[in-house]
N, C-alpha and C. Protein backbone atom coordinates (compact mmCIF):
# COMPACT_ATOMS: atom_id res chain seq x y z
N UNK A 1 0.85 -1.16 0.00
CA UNK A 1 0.00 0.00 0.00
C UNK A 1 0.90 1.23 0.00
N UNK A 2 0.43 2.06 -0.88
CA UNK A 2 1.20 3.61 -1.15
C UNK A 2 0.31 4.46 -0.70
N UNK A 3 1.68 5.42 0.24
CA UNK A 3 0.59 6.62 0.82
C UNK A 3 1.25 7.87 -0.59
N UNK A 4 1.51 7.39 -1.47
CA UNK A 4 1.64 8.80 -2.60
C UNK A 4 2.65 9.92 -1.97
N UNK A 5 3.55 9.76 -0.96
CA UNK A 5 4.29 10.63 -0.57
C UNK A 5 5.93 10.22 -1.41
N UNK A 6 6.65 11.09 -2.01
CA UNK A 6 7.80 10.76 -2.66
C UNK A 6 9.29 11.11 -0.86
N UNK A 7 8.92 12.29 -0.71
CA UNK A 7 9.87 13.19 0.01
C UNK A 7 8.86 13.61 1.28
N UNK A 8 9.73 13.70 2.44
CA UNK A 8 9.17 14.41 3.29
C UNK A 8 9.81 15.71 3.58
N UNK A 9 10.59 16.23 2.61
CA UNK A 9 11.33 17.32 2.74
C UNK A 9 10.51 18.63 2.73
N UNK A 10 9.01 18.77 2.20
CA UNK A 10 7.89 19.90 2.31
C UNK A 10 6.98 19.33 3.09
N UNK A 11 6.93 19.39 4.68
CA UNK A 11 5.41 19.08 5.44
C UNK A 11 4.32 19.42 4.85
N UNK A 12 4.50 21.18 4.26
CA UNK A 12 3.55 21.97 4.26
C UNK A 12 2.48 21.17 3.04
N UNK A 13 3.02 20.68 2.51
CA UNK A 13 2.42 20.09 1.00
C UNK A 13 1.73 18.80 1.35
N UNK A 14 2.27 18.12 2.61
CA UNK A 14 1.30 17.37 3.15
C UNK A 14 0.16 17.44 3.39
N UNK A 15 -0.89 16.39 2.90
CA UNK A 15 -2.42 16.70 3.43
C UNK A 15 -2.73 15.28 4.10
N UNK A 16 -3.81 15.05 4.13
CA UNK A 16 -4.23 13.61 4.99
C UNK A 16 -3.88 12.40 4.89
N UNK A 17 -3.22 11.31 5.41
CA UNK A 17 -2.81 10.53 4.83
C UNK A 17 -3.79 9.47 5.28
N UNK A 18 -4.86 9.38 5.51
CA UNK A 18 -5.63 8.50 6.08
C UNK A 18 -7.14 8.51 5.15
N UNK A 19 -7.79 7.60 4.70
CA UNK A 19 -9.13 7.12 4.20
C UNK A 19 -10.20 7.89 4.54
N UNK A 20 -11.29 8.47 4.06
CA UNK A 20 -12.47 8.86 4.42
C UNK A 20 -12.42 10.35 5.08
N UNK A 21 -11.46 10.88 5.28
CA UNK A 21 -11.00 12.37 5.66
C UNK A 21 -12.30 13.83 5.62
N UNK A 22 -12.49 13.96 6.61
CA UNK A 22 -13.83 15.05 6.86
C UNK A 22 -14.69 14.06 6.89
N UNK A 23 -14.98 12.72 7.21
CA UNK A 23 -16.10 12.30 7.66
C UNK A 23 -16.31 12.22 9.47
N UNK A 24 -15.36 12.39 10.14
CA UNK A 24 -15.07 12.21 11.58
C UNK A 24 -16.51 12.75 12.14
N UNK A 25 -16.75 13.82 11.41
CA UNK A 25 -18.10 14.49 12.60
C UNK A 25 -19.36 13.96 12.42
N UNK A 26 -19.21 13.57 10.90
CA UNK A 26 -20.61 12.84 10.19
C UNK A 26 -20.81 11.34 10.99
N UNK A 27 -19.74 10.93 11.03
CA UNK A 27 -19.69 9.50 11.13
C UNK A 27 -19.74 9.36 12.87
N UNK A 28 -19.77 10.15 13.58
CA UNK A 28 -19.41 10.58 15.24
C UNK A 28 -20.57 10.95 15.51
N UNK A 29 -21.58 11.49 15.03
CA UNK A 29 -22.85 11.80 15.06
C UNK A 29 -23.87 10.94 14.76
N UNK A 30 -23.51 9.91 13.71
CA UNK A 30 -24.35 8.51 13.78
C UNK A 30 -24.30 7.40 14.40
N UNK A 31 -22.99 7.71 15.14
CA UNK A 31 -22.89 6.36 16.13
C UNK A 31 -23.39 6.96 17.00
N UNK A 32 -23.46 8.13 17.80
CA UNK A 32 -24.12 8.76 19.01
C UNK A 32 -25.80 8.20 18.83
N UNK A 33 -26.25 8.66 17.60
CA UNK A 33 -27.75 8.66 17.44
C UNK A 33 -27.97 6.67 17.60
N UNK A 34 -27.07 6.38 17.01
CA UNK A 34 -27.37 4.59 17.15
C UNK A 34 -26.91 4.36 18.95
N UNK A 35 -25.97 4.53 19.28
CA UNK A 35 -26.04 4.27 20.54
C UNK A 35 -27.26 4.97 21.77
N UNK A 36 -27.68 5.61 21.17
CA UNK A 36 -29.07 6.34 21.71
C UNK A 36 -30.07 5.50 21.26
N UNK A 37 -30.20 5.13 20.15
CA UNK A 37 -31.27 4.28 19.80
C UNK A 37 -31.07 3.02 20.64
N UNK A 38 -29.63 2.39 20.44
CA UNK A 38 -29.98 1.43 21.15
C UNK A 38 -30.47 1.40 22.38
N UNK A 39 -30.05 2.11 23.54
CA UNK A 39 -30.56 2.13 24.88
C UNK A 39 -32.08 2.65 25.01
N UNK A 40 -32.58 3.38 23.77
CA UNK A 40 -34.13 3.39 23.71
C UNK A 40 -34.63 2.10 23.25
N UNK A 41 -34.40 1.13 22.34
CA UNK A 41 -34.66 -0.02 22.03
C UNK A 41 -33.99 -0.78 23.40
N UNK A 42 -33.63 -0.77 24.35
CA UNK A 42 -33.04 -2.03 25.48
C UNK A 42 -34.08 -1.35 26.29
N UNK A 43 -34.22 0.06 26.67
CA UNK A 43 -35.12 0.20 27.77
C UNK A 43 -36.59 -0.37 27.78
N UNK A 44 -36.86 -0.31 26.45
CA UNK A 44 -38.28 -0.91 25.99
C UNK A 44 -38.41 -2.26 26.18
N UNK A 45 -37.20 -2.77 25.60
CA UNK A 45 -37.39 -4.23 25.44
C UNK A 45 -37.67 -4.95 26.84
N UNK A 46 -36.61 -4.34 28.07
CA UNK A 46 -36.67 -4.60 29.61
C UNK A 46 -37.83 -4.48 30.07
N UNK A 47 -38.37 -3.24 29.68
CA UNK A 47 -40.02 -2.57 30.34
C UNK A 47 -40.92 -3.98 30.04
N UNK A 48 -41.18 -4.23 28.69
CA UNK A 48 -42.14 -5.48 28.40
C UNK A 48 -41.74 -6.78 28.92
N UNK A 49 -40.69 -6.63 28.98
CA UNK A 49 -40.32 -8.50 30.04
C UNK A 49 -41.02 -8.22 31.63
N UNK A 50 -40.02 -6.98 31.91
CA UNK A 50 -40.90 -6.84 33.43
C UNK A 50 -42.22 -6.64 33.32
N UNK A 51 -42.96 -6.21 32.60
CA UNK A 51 -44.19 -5.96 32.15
C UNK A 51 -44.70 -7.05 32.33
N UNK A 52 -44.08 -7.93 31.43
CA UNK A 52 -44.54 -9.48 31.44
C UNK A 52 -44.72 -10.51 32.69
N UNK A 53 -43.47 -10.09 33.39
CA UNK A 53 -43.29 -11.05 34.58
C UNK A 53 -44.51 -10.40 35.72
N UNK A 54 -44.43 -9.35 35.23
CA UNK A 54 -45.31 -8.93 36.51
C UNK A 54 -47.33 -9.25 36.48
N UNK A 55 -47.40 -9.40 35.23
CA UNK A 55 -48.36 -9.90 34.60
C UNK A 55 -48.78 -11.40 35.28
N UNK A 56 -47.84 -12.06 34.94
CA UNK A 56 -47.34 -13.27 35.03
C UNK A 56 -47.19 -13.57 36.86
N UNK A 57 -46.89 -12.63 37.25
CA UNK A 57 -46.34 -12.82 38.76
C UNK A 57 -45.73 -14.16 39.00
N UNK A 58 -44.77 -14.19 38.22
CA UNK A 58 -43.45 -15.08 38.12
C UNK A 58 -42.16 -14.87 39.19
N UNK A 59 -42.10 -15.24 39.79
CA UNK A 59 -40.85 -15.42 40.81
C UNK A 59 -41.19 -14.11 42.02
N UNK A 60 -42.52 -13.75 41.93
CA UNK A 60 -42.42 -12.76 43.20
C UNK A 60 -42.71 -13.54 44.46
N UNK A 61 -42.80 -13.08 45.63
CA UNK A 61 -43.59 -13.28 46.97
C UNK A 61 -44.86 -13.77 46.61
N UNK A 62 -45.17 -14.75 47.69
CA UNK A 62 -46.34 -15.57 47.72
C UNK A 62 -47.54 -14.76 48.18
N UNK A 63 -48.57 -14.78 47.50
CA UNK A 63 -50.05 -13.94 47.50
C UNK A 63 -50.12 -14.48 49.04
N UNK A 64 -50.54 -12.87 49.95
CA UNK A 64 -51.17 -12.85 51.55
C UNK A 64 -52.56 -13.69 50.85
């Protein structure tokens, strides 16, 4: 793999040497919104099990 650099004798002429360059904020902003989604999709999913169990009155204390 070639990073296209001959000389490092001009920094200044250097630009990015890395893939996908100016996507950092785009791409940093959709994992935030997915990791948000997910914990809105886990909180839900938890709510309806307990929902369920409690329905169910599965593993609680024995009815007075």
């Amino acid at each position: 793999m070639n990073t296209g650099l001959d000389s490092f004798a001009d920094p200044a002429n250097i630009t990015v040497l890395y893939p996908f360059a100016g996507t950092e904020v785009p791409l940093a902003i959709i994992g935030f919104i997915l990791w948000m989604a997910w914990h809105v999709v886990t909180a839900r999913e938890e709510n309806r099990q307990w929902d369920e169990l409690d329905r169910d009155d599965v593993g609680g204390p024995p009815a007075a």
